[in-house]
PDB file of N, CA and C in Angstrom:
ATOM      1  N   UNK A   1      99.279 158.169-102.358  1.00  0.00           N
ATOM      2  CA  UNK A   1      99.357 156.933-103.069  1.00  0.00           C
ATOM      3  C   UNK A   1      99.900 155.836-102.156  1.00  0.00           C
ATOM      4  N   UNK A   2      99.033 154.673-102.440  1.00  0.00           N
ATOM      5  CA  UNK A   2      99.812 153.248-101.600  1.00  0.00           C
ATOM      6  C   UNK A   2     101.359 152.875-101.812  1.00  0.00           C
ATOM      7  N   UNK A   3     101.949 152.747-101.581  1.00  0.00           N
ATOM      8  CA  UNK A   3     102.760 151.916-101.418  1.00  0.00           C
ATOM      9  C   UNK A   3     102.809 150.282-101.535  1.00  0.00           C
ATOM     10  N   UNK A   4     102.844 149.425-102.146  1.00  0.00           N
ATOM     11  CA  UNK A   4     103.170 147.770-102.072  1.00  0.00           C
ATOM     12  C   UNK A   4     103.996 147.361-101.522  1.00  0.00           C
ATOM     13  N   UNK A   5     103.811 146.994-100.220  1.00  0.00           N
ATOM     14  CA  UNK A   5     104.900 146.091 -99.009  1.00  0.00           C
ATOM     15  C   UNK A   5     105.055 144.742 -99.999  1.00  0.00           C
ATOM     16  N   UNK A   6     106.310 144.681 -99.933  1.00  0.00           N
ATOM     17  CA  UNK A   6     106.887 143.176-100.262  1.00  0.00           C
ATOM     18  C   UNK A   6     107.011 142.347 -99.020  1.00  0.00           C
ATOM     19  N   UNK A   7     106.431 140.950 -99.215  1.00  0.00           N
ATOM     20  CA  UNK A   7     106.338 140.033 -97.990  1.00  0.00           C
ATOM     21  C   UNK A   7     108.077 139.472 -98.687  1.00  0.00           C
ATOM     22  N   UNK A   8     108.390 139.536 -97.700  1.00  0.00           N
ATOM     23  CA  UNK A   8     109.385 138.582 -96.857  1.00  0.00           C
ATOM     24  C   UNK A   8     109.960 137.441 -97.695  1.00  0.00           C
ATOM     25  N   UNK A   9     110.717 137.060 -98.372  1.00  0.00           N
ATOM     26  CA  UNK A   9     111.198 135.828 -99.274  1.00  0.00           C
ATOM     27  C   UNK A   9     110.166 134.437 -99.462  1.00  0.00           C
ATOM     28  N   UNK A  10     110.774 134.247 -97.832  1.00  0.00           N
ATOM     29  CA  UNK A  10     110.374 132.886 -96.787  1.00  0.00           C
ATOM     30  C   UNK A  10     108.232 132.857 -97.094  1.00  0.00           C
ATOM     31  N   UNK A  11     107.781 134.188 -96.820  1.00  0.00           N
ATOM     32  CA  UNK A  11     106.180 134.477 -97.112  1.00  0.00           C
ATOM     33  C   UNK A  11     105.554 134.290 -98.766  1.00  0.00           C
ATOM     34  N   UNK A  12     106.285 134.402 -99.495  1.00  0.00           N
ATOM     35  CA  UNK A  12     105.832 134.811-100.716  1.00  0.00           C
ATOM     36  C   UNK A  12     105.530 133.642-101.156  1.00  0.00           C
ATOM     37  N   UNK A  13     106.032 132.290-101.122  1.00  0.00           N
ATOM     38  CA  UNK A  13     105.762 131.125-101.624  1.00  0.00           C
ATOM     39  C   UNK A  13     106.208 130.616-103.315  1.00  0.00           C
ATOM     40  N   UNK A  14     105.848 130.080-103.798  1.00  0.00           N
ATOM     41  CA  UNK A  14     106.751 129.308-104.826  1.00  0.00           C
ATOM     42  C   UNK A  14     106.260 130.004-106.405  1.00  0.00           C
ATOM     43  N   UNK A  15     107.096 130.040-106.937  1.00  0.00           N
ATOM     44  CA  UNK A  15     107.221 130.436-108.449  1.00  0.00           C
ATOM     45  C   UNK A  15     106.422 129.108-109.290  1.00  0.00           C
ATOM     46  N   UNK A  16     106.130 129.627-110.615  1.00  0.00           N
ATOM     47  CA  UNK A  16     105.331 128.798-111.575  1.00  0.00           C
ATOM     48  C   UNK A  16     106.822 127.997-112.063  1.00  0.00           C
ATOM     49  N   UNK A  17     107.914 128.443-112.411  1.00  0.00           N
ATOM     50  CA  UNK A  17     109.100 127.602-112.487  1.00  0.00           C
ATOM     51  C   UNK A  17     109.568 126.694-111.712  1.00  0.00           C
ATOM     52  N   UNK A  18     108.987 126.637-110.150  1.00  0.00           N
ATOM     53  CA  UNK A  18     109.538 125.982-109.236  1.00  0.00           C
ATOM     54  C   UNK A  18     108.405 125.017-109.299  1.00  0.00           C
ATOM     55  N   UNK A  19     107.220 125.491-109.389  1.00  0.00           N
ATOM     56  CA  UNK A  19     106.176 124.332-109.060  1.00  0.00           C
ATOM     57  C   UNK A  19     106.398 123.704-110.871  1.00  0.00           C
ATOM     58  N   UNK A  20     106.745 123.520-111.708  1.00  0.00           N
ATOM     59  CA  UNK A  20     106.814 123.147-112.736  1.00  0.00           C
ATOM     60  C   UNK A  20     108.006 122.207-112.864  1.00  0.00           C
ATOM     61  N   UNK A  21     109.367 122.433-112.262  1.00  0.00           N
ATOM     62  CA  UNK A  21     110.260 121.294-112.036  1.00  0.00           C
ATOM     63  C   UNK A  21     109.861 120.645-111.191  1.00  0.00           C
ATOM     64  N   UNK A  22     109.266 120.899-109.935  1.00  0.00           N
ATOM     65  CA  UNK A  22     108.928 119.661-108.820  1.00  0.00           C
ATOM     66  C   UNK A  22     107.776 118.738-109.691  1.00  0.00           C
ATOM     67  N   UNK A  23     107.092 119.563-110.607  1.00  0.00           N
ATOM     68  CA  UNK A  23     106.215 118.440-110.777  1.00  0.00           C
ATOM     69  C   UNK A  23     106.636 117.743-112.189  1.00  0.00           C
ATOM     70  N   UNK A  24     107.579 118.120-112.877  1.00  0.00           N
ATOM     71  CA  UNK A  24     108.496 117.327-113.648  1.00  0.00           C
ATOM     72  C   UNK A  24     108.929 116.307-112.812  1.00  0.00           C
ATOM     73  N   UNK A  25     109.836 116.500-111.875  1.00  0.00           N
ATOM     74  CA  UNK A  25     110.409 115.804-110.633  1.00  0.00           C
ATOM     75  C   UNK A  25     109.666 114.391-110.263  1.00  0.00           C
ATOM     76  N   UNK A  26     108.551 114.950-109.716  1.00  0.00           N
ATOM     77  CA  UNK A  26     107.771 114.125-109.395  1.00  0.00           C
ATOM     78  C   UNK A  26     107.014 113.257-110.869  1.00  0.00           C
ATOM     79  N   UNK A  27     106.930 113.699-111.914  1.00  0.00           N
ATOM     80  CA  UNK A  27     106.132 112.819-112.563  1.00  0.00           C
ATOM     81  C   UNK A  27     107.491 111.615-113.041  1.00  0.00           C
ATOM     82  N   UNK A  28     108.863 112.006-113.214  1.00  0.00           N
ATOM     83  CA  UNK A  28     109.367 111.028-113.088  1.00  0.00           C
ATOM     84  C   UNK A  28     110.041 110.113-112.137  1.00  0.00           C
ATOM     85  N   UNK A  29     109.719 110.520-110.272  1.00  0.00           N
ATOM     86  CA  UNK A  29     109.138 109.226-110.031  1.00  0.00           C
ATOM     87  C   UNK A  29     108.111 108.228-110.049  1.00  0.00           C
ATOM     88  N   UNK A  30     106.938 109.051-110.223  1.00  0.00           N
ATOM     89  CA  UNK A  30     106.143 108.169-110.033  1.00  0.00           C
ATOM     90  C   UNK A  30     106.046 107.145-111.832  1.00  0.00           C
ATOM     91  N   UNK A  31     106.576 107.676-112.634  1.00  0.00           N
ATOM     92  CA  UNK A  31     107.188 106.566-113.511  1.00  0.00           C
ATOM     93  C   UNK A  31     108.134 105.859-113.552  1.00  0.00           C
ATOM     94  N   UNK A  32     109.367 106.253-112.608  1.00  0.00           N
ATOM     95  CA  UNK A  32     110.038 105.161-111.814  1.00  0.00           C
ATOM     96  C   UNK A  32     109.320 104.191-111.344  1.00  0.00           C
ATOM     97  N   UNK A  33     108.588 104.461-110.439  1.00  0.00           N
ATOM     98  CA  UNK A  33     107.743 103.499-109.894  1.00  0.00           C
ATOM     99  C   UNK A  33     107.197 102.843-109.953  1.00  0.00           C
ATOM    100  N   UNK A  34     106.500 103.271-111.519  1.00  0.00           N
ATOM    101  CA  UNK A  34     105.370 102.591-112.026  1.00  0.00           C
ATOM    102  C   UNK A  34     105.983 101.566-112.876  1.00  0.00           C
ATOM    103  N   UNK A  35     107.285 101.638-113.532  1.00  0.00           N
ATOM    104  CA  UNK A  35     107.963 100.845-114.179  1.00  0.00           C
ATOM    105  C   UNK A  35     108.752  99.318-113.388  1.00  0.00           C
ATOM    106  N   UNK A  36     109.095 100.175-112.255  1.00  0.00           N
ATOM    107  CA  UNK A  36     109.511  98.989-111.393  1.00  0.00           C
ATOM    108  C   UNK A  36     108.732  97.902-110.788  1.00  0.00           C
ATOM    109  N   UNK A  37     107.311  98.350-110.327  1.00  0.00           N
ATOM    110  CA  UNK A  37     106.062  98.070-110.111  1.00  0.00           C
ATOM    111  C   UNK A  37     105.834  96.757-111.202  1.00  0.00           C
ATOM    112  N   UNK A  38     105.932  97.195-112.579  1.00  0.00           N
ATOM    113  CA  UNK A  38     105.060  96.615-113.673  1.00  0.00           C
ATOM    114  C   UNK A  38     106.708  95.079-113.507  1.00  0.00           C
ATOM    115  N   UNK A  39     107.939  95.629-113.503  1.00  0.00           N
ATOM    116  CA  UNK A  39     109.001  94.787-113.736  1.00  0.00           C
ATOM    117  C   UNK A  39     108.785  93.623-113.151  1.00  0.00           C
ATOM    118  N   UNK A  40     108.540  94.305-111.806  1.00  0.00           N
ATOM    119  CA  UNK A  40     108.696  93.158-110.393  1.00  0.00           C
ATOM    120  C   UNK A  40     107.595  91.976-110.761  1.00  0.00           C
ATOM    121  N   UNK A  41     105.877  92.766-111.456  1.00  0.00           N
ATOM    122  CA  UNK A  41     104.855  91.755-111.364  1.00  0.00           C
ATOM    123  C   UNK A  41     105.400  90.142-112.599  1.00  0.00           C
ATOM    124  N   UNK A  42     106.456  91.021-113.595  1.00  0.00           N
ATOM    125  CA  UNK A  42     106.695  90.157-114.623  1.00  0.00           C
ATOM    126  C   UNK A  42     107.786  89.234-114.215  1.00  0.00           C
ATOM    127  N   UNK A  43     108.317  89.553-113.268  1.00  0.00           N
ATOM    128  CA  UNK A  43     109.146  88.691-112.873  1.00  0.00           C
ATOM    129  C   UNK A  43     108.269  87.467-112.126  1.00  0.00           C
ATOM    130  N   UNK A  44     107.738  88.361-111.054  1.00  0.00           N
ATOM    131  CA  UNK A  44     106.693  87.205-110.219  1.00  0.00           C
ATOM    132  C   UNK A  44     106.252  86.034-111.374  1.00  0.00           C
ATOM    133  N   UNK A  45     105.326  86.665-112.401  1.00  0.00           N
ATOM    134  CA  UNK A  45     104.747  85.733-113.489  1.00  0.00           C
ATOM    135  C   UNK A  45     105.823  84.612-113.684  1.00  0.00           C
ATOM    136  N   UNK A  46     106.966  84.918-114.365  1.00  0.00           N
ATOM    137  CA  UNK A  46     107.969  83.960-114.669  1.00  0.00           C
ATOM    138  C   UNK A  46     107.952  82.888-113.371  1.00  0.00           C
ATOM    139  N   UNK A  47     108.321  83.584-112.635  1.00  0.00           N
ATOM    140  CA  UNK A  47     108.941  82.673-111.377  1.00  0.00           C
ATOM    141  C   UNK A  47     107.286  81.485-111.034  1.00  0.00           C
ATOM    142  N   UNK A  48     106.331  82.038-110.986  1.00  0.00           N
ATOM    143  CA  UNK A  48     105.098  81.469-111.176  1.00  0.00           C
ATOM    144  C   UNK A  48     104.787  80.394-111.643  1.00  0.00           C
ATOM    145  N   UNK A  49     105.348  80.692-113.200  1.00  0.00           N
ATOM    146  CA  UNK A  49     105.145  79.801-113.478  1.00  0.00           C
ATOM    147  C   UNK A  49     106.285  78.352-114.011  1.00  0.00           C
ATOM    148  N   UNK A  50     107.260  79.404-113.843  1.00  0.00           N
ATOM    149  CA  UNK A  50     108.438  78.433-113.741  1.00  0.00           C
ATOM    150  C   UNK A  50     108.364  76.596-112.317  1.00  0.00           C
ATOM    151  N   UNK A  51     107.793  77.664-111.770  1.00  0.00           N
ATOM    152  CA  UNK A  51     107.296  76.956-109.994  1.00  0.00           C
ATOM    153  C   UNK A  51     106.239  75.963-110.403  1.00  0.00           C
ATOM    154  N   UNK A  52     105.639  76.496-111.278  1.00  0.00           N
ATOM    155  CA  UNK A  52     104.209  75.040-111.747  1.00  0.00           C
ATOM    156  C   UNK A  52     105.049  74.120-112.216  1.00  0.00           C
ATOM    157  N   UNK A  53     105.960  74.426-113.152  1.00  0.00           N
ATOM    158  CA  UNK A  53     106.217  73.788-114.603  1.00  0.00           C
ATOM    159  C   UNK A  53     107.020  72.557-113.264  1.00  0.00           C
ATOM    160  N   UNK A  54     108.299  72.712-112.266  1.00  0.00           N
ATOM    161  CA  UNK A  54     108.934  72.064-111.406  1.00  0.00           C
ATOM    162  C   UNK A  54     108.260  71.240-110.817  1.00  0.00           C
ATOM    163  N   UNK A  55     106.881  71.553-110.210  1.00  0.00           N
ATOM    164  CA  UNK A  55     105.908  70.606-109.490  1.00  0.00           C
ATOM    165  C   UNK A  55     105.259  69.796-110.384  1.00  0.00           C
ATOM    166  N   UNK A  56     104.681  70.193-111.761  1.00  0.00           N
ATOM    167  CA  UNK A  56     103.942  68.898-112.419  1.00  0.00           C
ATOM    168  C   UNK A  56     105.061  67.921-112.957  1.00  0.00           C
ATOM    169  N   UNK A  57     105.988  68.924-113.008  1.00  0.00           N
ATOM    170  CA  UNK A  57     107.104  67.550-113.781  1.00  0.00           C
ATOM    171  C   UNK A  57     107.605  66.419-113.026  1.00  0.00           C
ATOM    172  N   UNK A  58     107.081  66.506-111.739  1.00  0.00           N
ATOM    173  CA  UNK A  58     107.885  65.537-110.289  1.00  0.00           C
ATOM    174  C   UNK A  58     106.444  64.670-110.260  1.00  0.00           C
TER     175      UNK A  58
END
């Protein structure tokens, strides 16, 4: 009968638990991101148009 060699810790590669928090992990940066992303454009807008409103009034 065979025997089953166990590879090595470092060889075996990642668990369904491990790849399941990294990609928890990761989905909340990239909704970090996407939130800060959306913040920054609404700010721009303001400032935009704050910047018109200063020039037609002169």
């Amino acid at each position: 009968m065979k025997q089953i060699q166990r590879l090595p810790i470092k060889l075996r590669g990642m668990s369904l638990v491990e790849l399941l928090v990294a990609s928890t992990i990761g989905l909340f940066l990239i909704g970090g991101a996407i939130a800060m992303y959306q913040s920054s454009q609404s700010t721009y807008l303001v400032n935009e148009t704050y910047s018109r409103l200063q020039d037609n009034a002169r």
